[in-house]
PDB file of N, CA and C in Angstrom:
ATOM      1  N   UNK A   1     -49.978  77.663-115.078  1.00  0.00           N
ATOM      2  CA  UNK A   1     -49.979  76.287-115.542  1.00  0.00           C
ATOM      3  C   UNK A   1     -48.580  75.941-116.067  1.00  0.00           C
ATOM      4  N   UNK A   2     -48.273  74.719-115.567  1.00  0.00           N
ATOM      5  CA  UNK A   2     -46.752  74.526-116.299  1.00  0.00           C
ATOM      6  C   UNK A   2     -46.707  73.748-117.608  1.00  0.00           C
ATOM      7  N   UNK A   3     -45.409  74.201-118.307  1.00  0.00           N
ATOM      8  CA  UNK A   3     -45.983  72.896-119.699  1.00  0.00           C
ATOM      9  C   UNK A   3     -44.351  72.491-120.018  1.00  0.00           C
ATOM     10  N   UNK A   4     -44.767  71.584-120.768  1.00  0.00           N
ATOM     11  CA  UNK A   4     -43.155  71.111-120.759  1.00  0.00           C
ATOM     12  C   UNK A   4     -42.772  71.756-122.228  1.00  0.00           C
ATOM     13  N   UNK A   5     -40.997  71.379-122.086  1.00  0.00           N
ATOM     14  CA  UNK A   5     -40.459  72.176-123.418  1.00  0.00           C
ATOM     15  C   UNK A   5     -41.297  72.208-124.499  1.00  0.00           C
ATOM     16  N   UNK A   6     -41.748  71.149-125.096  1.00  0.00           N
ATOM     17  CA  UNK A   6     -42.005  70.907-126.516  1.00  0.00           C
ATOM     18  C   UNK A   6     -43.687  71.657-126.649  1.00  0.00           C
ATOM     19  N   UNK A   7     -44.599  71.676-125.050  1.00  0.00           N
ATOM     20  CA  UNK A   7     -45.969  72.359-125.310  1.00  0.00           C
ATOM     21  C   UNK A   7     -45.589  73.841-125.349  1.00  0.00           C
ATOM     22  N   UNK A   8     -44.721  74.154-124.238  1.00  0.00           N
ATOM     23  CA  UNK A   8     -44.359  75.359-124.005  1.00  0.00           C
ATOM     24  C   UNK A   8     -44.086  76.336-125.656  1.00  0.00           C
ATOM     25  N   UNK A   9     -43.068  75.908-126.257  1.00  0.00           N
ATOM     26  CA  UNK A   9     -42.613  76.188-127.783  1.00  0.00           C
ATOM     27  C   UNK A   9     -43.176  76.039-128.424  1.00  0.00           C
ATOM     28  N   UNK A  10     -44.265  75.023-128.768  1.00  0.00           N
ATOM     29  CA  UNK A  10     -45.201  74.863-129.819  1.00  0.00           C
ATOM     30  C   UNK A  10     -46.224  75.631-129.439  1.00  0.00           C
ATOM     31  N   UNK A  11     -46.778  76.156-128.198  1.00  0.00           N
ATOM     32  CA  UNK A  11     -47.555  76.744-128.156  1.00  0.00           C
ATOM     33  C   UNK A  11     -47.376  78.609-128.334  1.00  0.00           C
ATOM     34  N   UNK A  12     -46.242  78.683-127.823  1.00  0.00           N
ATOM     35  CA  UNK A  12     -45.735  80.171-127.909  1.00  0.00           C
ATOM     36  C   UNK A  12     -45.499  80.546-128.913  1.00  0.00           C
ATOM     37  N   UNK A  13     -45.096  79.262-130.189  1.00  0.00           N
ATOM     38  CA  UNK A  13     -44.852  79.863-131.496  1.00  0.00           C
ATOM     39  C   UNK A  13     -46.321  80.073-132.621  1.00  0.00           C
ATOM     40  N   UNK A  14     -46.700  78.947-132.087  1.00  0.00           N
ATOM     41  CA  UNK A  14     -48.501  79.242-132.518  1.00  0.00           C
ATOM     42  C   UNK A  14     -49.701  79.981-132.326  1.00  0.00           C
ATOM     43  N   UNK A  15     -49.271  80.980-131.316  1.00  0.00           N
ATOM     44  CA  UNK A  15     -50.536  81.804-130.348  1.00  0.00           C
ATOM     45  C   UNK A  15     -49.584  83.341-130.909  1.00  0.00           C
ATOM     46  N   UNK A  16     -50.611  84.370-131.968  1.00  0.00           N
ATOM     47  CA  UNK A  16     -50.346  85.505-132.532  1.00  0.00           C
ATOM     48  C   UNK A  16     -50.582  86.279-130.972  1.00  0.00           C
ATOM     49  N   UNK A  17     -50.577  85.880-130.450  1.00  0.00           N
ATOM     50  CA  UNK A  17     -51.132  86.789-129.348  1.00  0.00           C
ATOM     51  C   UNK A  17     -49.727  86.694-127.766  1.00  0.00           C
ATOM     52  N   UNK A  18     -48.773  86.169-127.844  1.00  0.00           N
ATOM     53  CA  UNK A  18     -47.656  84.951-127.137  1.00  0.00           C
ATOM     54  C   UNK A  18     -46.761  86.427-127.057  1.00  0.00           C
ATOM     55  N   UNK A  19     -46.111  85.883-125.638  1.00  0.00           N
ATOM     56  CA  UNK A  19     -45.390  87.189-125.088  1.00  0.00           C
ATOM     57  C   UNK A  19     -44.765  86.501-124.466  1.00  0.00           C
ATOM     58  N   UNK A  20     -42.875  86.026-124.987  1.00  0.00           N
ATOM     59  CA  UNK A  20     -42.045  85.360-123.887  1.00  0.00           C
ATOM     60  C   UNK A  20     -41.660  85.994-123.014  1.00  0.00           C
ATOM     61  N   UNK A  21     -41.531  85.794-121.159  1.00  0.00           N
ATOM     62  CA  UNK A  21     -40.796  86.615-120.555  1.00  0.00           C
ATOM     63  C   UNK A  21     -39.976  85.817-119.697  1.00  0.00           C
ATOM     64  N   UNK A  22     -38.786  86.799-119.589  1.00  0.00           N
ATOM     65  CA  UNK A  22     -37.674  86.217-119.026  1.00  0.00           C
ATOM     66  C   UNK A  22     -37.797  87.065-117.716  1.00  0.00           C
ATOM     67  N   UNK A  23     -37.860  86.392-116.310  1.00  0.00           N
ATOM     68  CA  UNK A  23     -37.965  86.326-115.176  1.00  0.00           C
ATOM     69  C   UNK A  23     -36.779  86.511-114.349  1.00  0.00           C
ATOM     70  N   UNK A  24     -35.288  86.191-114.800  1.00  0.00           N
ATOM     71  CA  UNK A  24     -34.345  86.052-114.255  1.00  0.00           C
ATOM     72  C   UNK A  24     -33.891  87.280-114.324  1.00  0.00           C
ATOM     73  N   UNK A  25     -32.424  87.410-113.519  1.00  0.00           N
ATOM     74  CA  UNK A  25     -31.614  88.464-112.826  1.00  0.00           C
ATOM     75  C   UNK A  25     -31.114  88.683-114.077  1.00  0.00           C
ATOM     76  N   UNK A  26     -30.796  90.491-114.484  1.00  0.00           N
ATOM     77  CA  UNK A  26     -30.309  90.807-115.600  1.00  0.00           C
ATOM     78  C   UNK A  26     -28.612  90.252-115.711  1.00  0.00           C
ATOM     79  N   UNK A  27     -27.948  89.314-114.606  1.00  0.00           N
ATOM     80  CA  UNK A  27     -26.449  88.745-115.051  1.00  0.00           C
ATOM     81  C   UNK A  27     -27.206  87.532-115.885  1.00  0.00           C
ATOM     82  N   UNK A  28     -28.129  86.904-115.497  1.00  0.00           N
ATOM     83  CA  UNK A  28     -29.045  85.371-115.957  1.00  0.00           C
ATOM     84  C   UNK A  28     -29.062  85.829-117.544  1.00  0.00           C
ATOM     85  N   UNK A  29     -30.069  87.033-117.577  1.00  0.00           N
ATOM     86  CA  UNK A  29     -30.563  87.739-118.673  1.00  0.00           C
ATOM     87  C   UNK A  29     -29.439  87.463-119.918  1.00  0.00           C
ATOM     88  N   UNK A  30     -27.996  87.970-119.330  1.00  0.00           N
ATOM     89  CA  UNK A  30     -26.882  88.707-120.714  1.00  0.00           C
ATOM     90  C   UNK A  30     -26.355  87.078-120.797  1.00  0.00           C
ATOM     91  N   UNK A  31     -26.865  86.094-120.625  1.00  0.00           N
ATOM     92  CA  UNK A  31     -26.091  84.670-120.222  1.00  0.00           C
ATOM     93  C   UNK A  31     -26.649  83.773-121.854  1.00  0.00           C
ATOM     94  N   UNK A  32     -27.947  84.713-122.301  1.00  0.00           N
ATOM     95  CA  UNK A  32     -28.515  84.066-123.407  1.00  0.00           C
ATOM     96  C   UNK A  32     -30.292  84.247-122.939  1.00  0.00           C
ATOM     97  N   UNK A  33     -30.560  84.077-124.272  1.00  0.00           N
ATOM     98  CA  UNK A  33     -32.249  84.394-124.001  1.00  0.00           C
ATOM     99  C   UNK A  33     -32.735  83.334-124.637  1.00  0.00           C
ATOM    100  N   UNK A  34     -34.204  82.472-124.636  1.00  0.00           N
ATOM    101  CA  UNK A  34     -35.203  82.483-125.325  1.00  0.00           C
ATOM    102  C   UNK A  34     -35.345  83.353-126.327  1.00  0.00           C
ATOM    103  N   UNK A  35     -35.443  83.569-127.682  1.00  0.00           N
ATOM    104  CA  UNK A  35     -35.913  84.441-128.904  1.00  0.00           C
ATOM    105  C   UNK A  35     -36.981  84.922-128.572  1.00  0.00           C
ATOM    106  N   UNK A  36     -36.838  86.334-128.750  1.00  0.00           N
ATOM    107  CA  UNK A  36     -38.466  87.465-128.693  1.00  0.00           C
ATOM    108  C   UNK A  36     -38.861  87.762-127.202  1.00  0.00           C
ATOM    109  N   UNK A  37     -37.549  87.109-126.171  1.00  0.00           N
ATOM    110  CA  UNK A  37     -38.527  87.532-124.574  1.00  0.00           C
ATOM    111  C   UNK A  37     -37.778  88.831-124.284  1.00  0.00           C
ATOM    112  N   UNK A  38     -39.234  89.349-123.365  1.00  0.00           N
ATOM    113  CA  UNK A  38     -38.692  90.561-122.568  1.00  0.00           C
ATOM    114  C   UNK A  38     -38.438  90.146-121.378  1.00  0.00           C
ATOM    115  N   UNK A  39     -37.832  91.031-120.649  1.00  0.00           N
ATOM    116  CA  UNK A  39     -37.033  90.698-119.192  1.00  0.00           C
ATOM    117  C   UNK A  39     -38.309  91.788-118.078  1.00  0.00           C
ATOM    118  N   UNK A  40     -38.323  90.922-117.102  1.00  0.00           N
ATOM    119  CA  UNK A  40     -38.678  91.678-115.964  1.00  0.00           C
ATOM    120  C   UNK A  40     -38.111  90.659-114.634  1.00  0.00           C
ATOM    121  N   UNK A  41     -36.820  91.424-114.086  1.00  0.00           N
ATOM    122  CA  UNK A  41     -36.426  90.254-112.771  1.00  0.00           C
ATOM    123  C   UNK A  41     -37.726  90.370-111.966  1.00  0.00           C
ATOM    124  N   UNK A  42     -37.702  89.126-111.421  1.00  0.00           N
ATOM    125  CA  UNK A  42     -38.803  88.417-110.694  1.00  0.00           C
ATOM    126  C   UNK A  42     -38.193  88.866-109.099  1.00  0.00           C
ATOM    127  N   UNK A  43     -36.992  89.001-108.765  1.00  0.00           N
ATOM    128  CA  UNK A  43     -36.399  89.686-107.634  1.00  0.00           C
ATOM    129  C   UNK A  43     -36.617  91.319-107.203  1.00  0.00           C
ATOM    130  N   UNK A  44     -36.708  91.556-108.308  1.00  0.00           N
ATOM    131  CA  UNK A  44     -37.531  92.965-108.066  1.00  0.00           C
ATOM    132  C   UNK A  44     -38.400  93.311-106.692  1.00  0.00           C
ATOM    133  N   UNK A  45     -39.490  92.432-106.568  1.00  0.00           N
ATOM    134  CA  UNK A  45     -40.354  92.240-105.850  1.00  0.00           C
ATOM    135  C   UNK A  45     -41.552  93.032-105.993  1.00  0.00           C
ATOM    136  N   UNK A  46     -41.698  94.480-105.287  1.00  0.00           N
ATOM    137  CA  UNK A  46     -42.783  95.152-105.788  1.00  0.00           C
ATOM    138  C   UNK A  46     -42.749  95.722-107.172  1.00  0.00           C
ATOM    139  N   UNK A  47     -41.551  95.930-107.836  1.00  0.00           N
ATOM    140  CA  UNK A  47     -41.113  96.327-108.661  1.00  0.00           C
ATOM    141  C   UNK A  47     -41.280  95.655-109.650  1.00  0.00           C
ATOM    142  N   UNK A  48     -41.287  94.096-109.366  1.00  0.00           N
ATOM    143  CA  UNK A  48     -41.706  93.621-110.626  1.00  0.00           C
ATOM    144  C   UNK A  48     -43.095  93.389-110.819  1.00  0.00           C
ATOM    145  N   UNK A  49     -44.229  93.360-109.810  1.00  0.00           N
ATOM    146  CA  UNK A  49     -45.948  93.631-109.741  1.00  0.00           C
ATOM    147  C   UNK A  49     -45.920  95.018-110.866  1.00  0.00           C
ATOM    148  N   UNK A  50     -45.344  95.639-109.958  1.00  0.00           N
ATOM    149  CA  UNK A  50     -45.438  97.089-110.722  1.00  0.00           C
ATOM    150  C   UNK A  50     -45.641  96.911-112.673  1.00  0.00           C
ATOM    151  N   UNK A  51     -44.472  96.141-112.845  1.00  0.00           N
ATOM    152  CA  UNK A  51     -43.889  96.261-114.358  1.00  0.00           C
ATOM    153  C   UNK A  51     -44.604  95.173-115.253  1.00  0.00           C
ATOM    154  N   UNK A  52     -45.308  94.144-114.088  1.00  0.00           N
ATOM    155  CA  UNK A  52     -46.085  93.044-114.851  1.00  0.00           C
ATOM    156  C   UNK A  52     -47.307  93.789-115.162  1.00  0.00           C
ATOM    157  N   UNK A  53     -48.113  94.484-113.881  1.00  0.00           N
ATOM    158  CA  UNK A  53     -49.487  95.367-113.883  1.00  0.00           C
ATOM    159  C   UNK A  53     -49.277  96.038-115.014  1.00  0.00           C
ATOM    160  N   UNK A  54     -48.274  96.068-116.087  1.00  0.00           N
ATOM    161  CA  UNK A  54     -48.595  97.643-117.451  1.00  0.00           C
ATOM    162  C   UNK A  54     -48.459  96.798-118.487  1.00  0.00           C
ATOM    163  N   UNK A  55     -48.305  95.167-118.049  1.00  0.00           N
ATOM    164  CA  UNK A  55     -48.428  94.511-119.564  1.00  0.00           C
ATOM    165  C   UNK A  55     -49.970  94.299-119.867  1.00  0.00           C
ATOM    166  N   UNK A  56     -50.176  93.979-120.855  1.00  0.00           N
ATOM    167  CA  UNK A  56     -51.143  94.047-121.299  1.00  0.00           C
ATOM    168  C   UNK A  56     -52.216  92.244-121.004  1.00  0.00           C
ATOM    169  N   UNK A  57     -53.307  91.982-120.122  1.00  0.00           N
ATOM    170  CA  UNK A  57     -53.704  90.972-119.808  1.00  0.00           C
ATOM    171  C   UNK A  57     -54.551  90.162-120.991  1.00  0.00           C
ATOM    172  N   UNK A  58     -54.340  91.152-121.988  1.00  0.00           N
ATOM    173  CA  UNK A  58     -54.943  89.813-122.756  1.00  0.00           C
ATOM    174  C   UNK A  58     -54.548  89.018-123.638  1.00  0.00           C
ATOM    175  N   UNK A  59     -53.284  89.003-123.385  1.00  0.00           N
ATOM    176  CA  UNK A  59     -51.910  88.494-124.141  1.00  0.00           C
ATOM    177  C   UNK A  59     -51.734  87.586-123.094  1.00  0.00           C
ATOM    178  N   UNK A  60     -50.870  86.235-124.073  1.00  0.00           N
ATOM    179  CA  UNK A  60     -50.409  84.967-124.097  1.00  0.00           C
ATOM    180  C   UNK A  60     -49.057  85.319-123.109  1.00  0.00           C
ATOM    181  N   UNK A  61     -48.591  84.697-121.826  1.00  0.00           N
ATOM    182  CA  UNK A  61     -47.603  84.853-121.153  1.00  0.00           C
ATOM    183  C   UNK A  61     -46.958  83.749-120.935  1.00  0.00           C
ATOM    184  N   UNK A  62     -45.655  83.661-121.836  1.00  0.00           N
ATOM    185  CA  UNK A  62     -44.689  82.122-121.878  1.00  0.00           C
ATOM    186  C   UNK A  62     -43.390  82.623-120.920  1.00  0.00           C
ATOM    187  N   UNK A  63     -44.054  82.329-119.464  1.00  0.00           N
ATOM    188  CA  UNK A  63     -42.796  82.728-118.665  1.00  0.00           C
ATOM    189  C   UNK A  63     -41.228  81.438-118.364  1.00  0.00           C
ATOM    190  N   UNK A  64     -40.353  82.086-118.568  1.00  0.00           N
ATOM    191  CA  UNK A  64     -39.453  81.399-117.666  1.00  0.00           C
ATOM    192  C   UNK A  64     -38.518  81.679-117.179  1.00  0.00           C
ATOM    193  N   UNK A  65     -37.611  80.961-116.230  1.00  0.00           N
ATOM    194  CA  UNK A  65     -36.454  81.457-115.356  1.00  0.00           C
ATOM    195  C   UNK A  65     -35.153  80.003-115.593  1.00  0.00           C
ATOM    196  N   UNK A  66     -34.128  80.195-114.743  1.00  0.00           N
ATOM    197  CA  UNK A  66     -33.378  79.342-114.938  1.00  0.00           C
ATOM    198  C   UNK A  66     -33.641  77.907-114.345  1.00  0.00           C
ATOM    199  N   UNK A  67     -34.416  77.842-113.435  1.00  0.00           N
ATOM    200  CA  UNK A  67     -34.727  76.597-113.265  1.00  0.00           C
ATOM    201  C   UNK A  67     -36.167  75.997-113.216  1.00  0.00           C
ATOM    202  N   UNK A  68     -37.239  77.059-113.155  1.00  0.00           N
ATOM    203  CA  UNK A  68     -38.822  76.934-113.251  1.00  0.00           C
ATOM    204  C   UNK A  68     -39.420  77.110-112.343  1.00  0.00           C
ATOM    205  N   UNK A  69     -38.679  77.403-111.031  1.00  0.00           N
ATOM    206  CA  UNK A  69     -39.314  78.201-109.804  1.00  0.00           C
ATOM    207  C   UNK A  69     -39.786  79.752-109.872  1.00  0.00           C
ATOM    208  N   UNK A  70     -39.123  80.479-109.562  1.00  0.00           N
ATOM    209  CA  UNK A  70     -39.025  82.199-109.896  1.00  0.00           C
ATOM    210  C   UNK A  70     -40.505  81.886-110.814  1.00  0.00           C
ATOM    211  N   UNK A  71     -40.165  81.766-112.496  1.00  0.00           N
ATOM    212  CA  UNK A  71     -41.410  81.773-113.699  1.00  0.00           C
ATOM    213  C   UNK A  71     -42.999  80.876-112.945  1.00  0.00           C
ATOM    214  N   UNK A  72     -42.460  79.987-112.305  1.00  0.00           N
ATOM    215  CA  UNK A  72     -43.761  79.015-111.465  1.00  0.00           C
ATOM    216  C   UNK A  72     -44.518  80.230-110.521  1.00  0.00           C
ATOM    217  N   UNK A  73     -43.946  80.810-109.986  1.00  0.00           N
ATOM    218  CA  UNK A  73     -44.030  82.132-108.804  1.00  0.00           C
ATOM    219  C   UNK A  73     -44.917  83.003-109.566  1.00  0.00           C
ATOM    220  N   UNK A  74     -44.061  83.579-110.484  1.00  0.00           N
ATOM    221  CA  UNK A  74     -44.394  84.578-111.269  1.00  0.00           C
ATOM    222  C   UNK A  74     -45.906  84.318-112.167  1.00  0.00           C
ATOM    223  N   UNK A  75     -45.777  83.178-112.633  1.00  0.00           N
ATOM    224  CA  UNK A  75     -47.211  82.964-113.207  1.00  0.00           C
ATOM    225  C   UNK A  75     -48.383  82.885-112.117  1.00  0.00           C
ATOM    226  N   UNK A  76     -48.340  82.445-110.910  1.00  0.00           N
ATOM    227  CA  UNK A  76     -49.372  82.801-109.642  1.00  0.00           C
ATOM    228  C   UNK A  76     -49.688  84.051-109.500  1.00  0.00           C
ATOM    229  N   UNK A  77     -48.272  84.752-108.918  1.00  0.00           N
ATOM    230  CA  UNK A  77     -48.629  86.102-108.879  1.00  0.00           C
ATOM    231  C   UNK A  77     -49.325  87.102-110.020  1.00  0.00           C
ATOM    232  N   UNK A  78     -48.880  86.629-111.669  1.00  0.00           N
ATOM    233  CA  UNK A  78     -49.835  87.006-112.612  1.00  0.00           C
ATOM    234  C   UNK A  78     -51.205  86.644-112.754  1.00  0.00           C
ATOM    235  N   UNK A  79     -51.322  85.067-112.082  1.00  0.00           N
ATOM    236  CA  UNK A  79     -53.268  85.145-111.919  1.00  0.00           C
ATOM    237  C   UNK A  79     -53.578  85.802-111.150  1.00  0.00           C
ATOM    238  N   UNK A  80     -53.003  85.730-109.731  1.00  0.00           N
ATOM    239  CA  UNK A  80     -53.760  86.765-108.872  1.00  0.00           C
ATOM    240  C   UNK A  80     -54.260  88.425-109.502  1.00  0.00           C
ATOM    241  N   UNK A  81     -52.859  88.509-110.423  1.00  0.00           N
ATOM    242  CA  UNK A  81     -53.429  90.224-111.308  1.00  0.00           C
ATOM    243  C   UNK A  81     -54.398  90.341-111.947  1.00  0.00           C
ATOM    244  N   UNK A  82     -55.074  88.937-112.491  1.00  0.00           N
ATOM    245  CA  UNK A  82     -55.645  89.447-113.195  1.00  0.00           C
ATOM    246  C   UNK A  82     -55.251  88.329-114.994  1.00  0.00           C
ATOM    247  N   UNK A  83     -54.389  88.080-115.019  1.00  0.00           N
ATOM    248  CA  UNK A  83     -53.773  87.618-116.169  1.00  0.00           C
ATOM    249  C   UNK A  83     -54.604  86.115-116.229  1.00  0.00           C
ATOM    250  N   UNK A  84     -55.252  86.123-117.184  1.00  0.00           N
ATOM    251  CA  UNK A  84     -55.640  84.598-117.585  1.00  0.00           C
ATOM    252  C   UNK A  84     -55.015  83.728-118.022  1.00  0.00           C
ATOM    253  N   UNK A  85     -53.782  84.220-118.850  1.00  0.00           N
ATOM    254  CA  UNK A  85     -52.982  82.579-119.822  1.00  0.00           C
ATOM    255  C   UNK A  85     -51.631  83.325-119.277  1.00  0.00           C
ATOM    256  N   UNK A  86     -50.945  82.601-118.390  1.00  0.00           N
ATOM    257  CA  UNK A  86     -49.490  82.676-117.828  1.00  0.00           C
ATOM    258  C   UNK A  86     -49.204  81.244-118.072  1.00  0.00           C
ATOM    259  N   UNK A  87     -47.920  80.635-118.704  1.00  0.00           N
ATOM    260  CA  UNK A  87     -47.787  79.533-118.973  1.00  0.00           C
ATOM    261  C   UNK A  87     -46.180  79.251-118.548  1.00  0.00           C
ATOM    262  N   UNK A  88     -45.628  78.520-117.437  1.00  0.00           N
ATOM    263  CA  UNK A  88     -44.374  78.274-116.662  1.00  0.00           C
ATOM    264  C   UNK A  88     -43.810  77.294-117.769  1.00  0.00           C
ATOM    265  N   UNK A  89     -42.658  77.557-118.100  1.00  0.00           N
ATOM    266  CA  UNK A  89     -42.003  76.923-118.707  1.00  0.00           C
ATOM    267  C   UNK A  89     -40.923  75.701-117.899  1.00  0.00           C
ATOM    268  N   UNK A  90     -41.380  74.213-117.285  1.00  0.00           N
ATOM    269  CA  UNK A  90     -41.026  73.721-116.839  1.00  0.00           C
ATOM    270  C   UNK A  90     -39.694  73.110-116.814  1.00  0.00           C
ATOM    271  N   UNK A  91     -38.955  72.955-115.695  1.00  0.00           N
ATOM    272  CA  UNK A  91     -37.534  72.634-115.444  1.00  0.00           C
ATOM    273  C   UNK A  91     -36.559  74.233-116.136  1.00  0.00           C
ATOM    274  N   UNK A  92     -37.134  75.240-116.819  1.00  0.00           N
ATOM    275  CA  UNK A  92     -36.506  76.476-116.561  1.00  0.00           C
ATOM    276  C   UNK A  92     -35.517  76.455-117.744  1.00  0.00           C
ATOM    277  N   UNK A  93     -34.281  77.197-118.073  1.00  0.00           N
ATOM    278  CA  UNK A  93     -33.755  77.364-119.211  1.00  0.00           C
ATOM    279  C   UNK A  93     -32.978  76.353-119.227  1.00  0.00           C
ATOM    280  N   UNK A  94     -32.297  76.266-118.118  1.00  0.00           N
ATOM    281  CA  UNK A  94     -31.335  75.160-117.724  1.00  0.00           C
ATOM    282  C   UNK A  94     -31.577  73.627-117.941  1.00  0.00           C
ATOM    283  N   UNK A  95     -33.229  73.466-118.086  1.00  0.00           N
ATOM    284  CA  UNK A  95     -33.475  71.995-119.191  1.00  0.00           C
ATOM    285  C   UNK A  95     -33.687  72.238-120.445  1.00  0.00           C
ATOM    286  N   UNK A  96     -33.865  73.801-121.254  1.00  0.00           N
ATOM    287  CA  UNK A  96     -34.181  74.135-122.111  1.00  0.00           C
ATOM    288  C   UNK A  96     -33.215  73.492-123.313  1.00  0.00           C
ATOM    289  N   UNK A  97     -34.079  72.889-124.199  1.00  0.00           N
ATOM    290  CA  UNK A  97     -33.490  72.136-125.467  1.00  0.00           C
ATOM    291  C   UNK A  97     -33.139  73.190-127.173  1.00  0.00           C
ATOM    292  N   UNK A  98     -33.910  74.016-126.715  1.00  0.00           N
ATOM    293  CA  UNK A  98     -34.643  75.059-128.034  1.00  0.00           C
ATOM    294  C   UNK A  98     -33.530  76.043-128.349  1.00  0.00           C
ATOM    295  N   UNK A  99     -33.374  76.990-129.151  1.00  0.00           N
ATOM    296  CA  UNK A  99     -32.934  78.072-129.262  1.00  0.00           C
ATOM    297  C   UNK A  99     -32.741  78.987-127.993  1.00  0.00           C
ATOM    298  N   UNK A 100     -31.466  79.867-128.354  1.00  0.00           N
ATOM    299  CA  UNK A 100     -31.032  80.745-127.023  1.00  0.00           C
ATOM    300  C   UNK A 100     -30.158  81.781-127.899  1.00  0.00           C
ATOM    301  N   UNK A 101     -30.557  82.473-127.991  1.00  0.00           N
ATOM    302  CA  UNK A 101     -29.979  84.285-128.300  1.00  0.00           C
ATOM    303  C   UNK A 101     -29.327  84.741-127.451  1.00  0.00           C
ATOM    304  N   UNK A 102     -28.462  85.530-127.928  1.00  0.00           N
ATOM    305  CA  UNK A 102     -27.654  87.051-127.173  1.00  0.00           C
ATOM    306  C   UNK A 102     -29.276  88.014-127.022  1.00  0.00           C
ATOM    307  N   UNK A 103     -28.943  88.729-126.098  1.00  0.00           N
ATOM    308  CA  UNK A 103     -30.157  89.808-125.656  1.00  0.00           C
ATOM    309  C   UNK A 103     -29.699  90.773-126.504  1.00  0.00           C
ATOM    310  N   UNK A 104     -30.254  91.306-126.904  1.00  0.00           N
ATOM    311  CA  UNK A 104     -29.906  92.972-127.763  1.00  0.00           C
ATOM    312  C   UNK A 104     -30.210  94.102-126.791  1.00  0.00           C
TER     313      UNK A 104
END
């Protein structure tokens, strides 16, 4: 499901249960983050099924990428797993208004 900036953030900061992930290529990744996301490139391909299949499905998934395609992708391919709440963060970082971190 896609949501725009302001549902996307209000909802990820309100749900104890909310798991940001960052979808993009680890050069995207060191460029600045969303606060609190983990990385899994979405280019991976099987590799990233692989690494999504060991998160845990009953957790809140606030995906995004740099423009909202890749995270749009990625949240399909997480229903098909199995994942009930995958939430696309629309228009991607690159419309993103919010906070942006260095990755540690």
């Amino acid at each position: 499901m896609n949501l725009d900036q302001q549902q996307w953030w209000d909802q990820s900061q309100q749900d104890s249960d909310a798991v940001v992930l960052d979808v993009r290529t680890p050069e995207e990744w060191h460029q600045g983050i969303i606060p609190g996301a983990i990385h899994i490139d979405y280019y991976k391909g099987q590799g990233f099924i692989d690494e999504v299949e060991q998160l845990d499905k009953s957790k809140t998934y606030y995906v995004y990428c740099r423009s909202g395609m890749r995270s749009g992708n990625a949240c399909n391919i997480m229903s098909q797993l199995g994942f009930e709440k995958a939430y696309n963060l629309e228009g991607g970082i690159m419309e993103w208004d919010g906070p942006v971190v260095e990755p540690v």
